[in-house]
PDB file of N, CA and C in Angstrom:
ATOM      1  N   UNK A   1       4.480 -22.808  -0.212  1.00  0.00           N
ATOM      2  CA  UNK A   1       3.796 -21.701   0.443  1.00  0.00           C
ATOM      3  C   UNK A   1       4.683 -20.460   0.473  1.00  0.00           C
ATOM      4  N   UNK A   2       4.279 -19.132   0.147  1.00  0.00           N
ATOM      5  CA  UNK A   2       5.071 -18.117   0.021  1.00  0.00           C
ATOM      6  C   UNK A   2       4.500 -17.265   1.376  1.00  0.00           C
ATOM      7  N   UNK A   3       3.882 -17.171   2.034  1.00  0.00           N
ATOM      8  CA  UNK A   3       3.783 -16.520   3.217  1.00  0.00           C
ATOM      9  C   UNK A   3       4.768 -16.923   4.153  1.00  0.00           C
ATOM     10  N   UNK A   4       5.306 -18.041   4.695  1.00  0.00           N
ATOM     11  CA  UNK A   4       6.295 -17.687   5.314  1.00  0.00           C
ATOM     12  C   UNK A   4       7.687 -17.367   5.040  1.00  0.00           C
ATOM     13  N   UNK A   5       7.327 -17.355   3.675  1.00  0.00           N
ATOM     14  CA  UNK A   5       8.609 -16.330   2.763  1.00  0.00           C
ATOM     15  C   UNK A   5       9.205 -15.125   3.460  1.00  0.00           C
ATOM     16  N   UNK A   6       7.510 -14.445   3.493  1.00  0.00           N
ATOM     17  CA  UNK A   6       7.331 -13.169   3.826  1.00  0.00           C
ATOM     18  C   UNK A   6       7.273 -12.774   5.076  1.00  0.00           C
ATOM     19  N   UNK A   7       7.598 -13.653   6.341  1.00  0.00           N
ATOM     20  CA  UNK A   7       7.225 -13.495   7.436  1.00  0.00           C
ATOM     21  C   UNK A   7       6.212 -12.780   8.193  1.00  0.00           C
ATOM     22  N   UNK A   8       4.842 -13.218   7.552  1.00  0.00           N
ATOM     23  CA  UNK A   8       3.773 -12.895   7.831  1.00  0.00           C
ATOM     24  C   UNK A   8       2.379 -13.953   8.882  1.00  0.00           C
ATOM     25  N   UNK A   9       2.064 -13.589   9.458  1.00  0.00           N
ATOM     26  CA  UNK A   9       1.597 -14.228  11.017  1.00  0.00           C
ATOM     27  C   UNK A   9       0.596 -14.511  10.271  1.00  0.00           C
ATOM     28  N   UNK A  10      -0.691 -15.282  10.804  1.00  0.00           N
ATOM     29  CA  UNK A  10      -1.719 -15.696  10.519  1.00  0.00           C
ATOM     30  C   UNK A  10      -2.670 -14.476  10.584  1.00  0.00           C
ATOM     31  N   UNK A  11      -2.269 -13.478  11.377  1.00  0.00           N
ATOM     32  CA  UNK A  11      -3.463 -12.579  11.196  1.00  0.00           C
ATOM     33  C   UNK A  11      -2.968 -11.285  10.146  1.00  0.00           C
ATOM     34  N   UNK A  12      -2.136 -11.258  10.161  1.00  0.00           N
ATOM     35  CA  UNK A  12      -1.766 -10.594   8.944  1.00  0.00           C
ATOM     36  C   UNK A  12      -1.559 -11.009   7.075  1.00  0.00           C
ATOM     37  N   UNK A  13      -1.847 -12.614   7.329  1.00  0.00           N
ATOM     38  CA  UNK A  13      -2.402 -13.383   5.862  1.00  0.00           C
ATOM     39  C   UNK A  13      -3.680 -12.955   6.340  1.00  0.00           C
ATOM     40  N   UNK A  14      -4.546 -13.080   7.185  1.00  0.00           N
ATOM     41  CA  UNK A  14      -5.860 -12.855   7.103  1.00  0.00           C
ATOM     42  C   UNK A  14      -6.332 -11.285   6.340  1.00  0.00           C
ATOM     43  N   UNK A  15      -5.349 -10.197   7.130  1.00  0.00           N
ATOM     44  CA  UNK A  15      -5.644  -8.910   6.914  1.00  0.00           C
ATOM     45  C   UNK A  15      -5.923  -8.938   5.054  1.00  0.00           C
ATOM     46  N   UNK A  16      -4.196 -10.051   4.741  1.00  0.00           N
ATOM     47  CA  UNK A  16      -4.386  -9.454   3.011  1.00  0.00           C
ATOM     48  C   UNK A  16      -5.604 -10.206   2.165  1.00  0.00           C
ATOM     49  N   UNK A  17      -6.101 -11.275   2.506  1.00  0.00           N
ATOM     50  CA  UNK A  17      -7.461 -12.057   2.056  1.00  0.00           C
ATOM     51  C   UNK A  17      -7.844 -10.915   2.253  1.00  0.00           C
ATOM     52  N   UNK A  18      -8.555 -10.506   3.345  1.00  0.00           N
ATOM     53  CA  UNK A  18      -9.503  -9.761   3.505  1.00  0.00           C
ATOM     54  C   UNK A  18      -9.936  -8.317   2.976  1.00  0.00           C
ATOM     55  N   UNK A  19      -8.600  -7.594   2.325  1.00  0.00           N
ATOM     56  CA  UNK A  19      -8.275  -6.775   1.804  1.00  0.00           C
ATOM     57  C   UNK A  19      -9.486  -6.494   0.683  1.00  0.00           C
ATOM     58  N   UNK A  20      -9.118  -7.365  -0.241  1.00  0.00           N
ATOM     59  CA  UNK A  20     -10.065  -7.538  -1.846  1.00  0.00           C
ATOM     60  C   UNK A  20     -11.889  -7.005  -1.481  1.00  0.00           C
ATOM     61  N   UNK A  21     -12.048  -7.881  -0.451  1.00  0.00           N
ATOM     62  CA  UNK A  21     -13.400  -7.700  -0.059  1.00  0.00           C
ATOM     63  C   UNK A  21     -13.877  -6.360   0.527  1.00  0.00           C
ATOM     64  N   UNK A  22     -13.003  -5.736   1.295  1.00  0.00           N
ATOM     65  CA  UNK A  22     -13.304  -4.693   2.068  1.00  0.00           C
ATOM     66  C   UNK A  22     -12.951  -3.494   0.968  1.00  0.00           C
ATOM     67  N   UNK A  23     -12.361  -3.516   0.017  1.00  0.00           N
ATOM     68  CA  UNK A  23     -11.923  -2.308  -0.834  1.00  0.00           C
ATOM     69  C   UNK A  23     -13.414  -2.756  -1.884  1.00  0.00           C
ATOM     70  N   UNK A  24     -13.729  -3.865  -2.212  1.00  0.00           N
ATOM     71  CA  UNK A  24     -14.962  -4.004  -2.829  1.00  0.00           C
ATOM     72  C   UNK A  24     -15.986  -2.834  -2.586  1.00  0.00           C
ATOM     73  N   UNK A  25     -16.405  -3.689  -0.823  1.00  0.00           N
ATOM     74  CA  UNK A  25     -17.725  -3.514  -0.353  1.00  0.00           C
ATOM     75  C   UNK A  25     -17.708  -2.035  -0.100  1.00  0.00           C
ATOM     76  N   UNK A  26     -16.205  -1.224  -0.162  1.00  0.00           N
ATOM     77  CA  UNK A  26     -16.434   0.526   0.299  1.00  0.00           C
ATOM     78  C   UNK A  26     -16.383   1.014  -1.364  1.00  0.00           C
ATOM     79  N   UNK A  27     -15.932   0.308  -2.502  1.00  0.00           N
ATOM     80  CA  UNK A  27     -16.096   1.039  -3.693  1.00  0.00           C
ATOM     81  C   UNK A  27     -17.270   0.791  -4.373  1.00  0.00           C
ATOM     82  N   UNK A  28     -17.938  -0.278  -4.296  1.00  0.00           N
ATOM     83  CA  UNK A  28     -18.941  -0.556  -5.314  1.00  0.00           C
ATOM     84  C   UNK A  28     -20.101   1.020  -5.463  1.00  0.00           C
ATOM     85  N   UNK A  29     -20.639   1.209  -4.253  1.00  0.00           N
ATOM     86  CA  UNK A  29     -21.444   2.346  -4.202  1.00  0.00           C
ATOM     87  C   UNK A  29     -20.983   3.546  -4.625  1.00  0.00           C
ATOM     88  N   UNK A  30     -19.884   3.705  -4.343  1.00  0.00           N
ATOM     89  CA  UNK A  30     -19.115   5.137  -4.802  1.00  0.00           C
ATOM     90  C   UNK A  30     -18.819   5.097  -6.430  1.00  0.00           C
ATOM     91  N   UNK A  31     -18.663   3.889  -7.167  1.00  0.00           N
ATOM     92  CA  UNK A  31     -19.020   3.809  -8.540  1.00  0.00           C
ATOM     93  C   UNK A  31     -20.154   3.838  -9.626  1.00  0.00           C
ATOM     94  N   UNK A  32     -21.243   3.322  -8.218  1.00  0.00           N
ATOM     95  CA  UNK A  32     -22.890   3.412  -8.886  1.00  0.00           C
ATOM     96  C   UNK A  32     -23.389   4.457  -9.773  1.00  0.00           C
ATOM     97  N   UNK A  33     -22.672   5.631  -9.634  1.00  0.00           N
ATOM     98  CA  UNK A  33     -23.238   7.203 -10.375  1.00  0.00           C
ATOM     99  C   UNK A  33     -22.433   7.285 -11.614  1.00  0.00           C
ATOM    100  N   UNK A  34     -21.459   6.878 -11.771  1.00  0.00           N
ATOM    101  CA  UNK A  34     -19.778   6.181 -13.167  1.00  0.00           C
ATOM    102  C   UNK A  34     -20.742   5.433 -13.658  1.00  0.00           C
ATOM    103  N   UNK A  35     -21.131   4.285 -12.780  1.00  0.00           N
ATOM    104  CA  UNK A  35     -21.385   3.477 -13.914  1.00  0.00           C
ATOM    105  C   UNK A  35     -22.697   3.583 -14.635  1.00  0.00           C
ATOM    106  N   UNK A  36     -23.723   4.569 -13.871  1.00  0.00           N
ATOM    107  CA  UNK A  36     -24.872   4.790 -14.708  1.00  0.00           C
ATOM    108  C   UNK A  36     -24.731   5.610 -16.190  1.00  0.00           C
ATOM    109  N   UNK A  37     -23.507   6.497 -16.059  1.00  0.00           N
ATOM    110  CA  UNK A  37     -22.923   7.039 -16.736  1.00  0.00           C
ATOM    111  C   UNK A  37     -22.450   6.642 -18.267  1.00  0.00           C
ATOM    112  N   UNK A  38     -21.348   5.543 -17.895  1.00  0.00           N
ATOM    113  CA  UNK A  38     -20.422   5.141 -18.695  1.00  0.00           C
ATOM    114  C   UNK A  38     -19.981   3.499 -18.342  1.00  0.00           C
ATOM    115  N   UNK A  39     -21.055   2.694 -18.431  1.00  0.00           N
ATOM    116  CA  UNK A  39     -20.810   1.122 -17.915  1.00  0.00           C
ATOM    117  C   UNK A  39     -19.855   0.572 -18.523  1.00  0.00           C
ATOM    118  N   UNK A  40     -19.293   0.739 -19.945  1.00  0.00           N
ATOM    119  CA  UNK A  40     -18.309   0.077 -20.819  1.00  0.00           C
ATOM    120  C   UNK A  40     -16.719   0.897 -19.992  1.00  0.00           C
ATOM    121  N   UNK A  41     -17.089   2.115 -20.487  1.00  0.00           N
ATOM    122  CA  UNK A  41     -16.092   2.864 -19.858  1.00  0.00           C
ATOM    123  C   UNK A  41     -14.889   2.410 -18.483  1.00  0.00           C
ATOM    124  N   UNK A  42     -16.477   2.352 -17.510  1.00  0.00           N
ATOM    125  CA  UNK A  42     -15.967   1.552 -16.032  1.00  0.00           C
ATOM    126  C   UNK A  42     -15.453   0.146 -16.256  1.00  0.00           C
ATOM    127  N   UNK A  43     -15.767  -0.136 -17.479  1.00  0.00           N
ATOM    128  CA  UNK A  43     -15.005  -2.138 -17.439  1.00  0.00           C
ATOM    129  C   UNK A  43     -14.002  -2.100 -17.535  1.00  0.00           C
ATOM    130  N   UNK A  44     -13.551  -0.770 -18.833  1.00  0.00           N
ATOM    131  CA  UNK A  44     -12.438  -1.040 -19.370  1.00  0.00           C
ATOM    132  C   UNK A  44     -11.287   0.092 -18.000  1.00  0.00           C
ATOM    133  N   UNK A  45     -11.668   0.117 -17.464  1.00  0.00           N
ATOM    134  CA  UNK A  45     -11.267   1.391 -15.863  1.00  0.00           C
ATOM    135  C   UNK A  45     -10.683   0.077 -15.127  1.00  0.00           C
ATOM    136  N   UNK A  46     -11.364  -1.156 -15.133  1.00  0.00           N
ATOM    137  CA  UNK A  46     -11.220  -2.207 -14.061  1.00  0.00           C
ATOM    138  C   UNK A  46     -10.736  -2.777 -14.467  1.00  0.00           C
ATOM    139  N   UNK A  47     -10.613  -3.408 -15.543  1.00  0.00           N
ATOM    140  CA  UNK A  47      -9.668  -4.296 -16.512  1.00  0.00           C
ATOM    141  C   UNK A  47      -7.964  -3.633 -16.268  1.00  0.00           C
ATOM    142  N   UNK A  48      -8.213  -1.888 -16.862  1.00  0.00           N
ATOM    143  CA  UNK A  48      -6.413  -1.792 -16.093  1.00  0.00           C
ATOM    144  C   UNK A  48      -6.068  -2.158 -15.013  1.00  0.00           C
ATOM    145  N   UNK A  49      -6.962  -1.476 -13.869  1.00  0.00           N
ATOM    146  CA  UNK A  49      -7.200  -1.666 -12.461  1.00  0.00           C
ATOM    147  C   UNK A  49      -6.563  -2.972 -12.446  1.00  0.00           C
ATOM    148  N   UNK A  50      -7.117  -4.187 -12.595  1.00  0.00           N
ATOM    149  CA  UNK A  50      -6.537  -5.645 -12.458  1.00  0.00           C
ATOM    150  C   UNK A  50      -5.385  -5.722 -12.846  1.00  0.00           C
ATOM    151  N   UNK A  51      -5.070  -5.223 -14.301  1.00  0.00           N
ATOM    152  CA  UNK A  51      -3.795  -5.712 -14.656  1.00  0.00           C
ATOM    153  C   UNK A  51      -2.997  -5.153 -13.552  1.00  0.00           C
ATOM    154  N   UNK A  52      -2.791  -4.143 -13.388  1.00  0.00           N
ATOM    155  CA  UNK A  52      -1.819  -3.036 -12.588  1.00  0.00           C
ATOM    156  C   UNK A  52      -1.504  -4.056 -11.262  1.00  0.00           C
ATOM    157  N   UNK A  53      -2.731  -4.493 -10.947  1.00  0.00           N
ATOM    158  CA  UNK A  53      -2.831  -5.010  -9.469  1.00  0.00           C
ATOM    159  C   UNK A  53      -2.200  -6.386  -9.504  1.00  0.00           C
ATOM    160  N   UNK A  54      -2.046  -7.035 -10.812  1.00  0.00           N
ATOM    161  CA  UNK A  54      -1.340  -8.690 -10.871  1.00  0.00           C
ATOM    162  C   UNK A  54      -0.065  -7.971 -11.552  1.00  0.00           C
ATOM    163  N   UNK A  55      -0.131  -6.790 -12.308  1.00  0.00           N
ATOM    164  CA  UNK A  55       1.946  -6.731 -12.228  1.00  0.00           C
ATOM    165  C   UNK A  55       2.543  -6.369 -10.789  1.00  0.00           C
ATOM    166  N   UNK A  56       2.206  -6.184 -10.062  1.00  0.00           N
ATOM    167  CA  UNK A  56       2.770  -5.348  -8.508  1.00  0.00           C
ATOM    168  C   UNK A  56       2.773  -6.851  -8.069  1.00  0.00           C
ATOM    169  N   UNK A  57       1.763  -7.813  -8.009  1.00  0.00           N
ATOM    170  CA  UNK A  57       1.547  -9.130  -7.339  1.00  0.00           C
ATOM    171  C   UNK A  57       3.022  -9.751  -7.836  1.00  0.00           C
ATOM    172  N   UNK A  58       3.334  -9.663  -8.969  1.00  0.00           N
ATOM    173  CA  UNK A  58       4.346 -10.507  -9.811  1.00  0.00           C
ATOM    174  C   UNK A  58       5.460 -10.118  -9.892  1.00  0.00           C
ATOM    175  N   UNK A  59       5.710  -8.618  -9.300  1.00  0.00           N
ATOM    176  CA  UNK A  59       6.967  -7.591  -9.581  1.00  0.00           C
ATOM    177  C   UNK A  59       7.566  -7.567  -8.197  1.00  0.00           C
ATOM    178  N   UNK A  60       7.451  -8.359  -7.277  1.00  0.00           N
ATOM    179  CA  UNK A  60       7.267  -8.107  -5.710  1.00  0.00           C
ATOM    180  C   UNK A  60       6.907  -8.955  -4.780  1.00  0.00           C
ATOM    181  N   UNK A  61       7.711  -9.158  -3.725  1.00  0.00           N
ATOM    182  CA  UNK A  61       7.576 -10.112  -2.727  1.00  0.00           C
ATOM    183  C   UNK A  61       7.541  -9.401  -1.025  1.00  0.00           C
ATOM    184  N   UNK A  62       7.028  -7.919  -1.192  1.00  0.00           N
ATOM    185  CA  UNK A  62       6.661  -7.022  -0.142  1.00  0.00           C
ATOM    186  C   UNK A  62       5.253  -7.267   0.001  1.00  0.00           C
ATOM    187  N   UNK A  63       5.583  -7.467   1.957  1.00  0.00           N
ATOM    188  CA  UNK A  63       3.987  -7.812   2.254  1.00  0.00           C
ATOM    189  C   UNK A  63       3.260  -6.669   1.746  1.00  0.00           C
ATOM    190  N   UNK A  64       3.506  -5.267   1.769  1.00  0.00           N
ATOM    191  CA  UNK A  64       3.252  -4.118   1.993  1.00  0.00           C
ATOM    192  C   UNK A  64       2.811  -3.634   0.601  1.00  0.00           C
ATOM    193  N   UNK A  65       3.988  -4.054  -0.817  1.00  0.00           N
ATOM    194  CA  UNK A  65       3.115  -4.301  -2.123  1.00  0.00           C
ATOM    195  C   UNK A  65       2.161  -4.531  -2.001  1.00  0.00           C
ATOM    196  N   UNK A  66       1.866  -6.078  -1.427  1.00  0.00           N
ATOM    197  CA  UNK A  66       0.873  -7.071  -1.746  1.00  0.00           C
ATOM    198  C   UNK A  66      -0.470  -6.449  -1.144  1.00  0.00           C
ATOM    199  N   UNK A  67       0.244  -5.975  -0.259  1.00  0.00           N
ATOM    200  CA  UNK A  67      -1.757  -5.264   0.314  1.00  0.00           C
ATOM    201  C   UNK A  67      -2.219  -4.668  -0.507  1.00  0.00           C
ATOM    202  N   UNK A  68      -1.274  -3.543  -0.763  1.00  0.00           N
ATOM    203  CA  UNK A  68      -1.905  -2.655  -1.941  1.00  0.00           C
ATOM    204  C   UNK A  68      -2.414  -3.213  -2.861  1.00  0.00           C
ATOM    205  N   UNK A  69      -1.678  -4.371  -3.619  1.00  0.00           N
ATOM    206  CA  UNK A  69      -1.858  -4.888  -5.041  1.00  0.00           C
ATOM    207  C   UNK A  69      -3.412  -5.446  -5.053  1.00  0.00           C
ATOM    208  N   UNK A  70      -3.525  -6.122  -3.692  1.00  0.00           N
ATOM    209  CA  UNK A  70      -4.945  -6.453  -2.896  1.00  0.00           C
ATOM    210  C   UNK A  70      -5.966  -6.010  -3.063  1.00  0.00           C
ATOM    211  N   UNK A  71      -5.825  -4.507  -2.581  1.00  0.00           N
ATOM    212  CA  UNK A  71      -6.722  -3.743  -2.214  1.00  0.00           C
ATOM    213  C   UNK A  71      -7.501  -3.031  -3.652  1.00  0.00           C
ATOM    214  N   UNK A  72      -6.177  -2.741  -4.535  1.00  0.00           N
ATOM    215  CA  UNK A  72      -6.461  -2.362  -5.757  1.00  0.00           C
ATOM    216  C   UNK A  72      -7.437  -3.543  -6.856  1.00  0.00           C
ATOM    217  N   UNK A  73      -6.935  -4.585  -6.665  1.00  0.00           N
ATOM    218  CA  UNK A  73      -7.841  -5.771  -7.156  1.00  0.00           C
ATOM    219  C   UNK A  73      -9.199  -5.669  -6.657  1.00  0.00           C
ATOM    220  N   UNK A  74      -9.345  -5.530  -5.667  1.00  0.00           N
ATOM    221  CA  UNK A  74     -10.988  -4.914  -4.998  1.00  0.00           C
ATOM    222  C   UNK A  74     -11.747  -3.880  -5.390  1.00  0.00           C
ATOM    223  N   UNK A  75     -10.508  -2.941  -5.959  1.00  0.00           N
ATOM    224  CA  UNK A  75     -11.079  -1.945  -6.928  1.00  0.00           C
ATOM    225  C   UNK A  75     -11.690  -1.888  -8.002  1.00  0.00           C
ATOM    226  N   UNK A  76     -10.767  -3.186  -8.566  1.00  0.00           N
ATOM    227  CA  UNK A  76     -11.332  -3.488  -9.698  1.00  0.00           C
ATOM    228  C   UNK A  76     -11.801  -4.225  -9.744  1.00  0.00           C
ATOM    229  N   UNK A  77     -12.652  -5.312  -9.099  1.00  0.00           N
ATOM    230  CA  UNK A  77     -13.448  -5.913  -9.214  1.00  0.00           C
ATOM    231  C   UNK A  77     -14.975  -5.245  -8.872  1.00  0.00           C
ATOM    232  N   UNK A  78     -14.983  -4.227  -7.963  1.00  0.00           N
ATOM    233  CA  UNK A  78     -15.580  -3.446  -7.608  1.00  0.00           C
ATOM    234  C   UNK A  78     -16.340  -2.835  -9.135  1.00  0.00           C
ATOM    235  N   UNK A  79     -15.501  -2.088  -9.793  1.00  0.00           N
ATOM    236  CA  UNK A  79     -16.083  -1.738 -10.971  1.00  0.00           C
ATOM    237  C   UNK A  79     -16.000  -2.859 -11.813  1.00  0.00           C
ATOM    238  N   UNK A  80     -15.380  -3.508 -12.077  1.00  0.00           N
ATOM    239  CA  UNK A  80     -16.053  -5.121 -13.302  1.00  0.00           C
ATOM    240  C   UNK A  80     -17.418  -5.950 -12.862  1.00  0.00           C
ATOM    241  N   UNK A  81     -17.836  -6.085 -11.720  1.00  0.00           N
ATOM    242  CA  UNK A  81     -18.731  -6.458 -11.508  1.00  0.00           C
ATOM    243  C   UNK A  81     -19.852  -5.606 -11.362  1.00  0.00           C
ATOM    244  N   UNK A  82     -19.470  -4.512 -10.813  1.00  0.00           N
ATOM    245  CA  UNK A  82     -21.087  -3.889 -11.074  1.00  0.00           C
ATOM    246  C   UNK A  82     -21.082  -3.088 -12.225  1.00  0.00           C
ATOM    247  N   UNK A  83     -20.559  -2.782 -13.405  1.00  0.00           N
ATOM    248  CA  UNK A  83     -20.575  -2.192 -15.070  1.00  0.00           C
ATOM    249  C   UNK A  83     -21.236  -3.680 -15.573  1.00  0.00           C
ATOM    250  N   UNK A  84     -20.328  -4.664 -15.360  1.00  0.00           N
ATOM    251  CA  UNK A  84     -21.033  -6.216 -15.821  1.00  0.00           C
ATOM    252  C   UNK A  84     -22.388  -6.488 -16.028  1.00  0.00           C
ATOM    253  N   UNK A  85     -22.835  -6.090 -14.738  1.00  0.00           N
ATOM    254  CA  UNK A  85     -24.340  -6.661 -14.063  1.00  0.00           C
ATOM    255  C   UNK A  85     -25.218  -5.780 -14.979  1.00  0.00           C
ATOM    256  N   UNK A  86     -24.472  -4.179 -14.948  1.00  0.00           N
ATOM    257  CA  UNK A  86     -25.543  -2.940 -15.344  1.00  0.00           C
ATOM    258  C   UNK A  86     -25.785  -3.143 -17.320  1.00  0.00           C
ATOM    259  N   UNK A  87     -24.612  -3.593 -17.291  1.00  0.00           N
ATOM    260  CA  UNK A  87     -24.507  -3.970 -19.097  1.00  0.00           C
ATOM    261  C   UNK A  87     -25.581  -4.908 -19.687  1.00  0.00           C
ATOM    262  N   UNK A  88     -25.500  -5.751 -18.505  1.00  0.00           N
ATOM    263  CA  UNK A  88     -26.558  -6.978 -18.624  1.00  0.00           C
ATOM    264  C   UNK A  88     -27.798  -7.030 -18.482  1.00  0.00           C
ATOM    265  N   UNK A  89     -27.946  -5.674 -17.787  1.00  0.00           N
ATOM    266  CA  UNK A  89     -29.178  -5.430 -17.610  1.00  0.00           C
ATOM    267  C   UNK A  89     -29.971  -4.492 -18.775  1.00  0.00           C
ATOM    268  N   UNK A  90     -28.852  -3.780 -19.243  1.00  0.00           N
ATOM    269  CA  UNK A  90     -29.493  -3.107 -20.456  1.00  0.00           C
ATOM    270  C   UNK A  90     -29.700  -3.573 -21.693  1.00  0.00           C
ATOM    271  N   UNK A  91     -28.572  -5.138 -21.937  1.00  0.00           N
ATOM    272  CA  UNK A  91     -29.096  -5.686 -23.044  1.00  0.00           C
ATOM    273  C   UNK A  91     -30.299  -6.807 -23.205  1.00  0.00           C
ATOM    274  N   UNK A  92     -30.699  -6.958 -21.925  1.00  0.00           N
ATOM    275  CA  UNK A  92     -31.695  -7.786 -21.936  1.00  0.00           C
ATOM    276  C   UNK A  92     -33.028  -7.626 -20.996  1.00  0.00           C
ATOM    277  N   UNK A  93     -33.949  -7.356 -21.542  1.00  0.00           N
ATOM    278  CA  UNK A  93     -34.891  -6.931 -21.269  1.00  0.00           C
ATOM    279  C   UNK A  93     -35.761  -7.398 -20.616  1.00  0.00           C
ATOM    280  N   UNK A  94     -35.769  -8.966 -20.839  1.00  0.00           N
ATOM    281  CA  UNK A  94     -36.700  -9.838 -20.536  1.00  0.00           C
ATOM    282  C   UNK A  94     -36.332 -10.096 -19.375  1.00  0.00           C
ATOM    283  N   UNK A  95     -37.115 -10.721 -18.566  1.00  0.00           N
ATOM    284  CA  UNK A  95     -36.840 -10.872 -17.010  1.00  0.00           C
ATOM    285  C   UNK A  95     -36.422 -12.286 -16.847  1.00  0.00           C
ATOM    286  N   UNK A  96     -36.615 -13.212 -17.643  1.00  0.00           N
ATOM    287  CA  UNK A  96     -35.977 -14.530 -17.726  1.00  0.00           C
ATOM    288  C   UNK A  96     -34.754 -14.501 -18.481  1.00  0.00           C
ATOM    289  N   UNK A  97     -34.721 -13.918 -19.867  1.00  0.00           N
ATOM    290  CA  UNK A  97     -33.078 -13.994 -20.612  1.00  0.00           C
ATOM    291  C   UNK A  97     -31.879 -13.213 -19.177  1.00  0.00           C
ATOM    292  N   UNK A  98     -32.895 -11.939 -18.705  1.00  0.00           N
ATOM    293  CA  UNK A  98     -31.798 -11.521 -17.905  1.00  0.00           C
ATOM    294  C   UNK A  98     -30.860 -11.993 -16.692  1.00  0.00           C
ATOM    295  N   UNK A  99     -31.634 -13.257 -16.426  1.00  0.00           N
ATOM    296  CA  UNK A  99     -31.843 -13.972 -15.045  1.00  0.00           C
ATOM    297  C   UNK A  99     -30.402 -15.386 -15.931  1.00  0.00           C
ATOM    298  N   UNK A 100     -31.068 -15.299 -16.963  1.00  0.00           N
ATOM    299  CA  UNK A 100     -30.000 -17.106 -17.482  1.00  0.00           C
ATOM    300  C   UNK A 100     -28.565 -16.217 -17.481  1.00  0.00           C
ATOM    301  N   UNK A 101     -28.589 -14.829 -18.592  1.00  0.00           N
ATOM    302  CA  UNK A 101     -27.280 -14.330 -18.485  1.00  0.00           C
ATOM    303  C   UNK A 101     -26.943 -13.699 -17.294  1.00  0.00           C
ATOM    304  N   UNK A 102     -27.604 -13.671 -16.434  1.00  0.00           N
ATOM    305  CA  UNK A 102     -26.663 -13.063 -14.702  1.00  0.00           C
ATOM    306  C   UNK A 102     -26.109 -14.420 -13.981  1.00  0.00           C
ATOM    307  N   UNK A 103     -26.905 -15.412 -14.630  1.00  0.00           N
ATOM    308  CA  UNK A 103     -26.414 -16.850 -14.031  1.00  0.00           C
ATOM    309  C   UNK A 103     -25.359 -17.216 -14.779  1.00  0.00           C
ATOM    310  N   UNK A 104     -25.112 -17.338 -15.831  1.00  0.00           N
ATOM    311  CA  UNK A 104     -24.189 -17.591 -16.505  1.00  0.00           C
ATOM    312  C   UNK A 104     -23.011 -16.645 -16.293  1.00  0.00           C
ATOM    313  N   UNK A 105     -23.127 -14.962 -15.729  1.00  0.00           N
ATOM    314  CA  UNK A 105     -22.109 -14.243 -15.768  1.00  0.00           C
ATOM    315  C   UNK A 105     -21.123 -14.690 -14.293  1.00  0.00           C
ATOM    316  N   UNK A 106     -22.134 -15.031 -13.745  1.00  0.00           N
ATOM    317  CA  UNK A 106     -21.265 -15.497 -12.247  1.00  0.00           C
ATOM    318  C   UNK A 106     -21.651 -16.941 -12.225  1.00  0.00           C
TER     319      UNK A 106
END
């Protein structure tokens, strides 16, 4: 276990879980108008986004990195998942193919 590496309390492992989700749920909407735009564009936006966010994870044993590295991963999942969904939706038309590949994407 590397948290008590870091001397970090139970509610402050909670804060950094919780991180990913909350940088999600405040970016996804603020990307919706990008990604109507430029859906490939935004993947390849989130794809750095991630990397950036697992070299800081790997370069670093600061709780204070790690939030960030966190928070930024939320970013980018934020835009990989909704460019994903919108991609998927434009290559498939049908309301059943679109339904097997949204099941299959998650």
């Amino acid at each position: 276990p590397i948290f008590p590496l870091l001397h970090a309390s139970d509610f402050t492992t909670g804060i950094l879980f919780s991180a990913k989700a909350i940088c999600q749920i405040c970016c996804s909407p603020l990307f919706a108008s990008l990604i109507d735009k430029n859906a490939k564009g935004m993947m390849l936006l989130g794809l750095g986004i991630e990397i950036a966010s697992l070299a800081m994870f790997a370069a670093t044993f600061s709780y204070q990195a790690w939030l960030v590295a966190r928070g930024l991963s939320g970013v980018a999942s934020a835009a990989l998942i909704s460019a994903g969904f919108a991609e998927l939706q434009r290559c498939f038309q049908d309301q059943e193919e679109r339904a097997l590949a949204m099941g299959f994407a998650t």
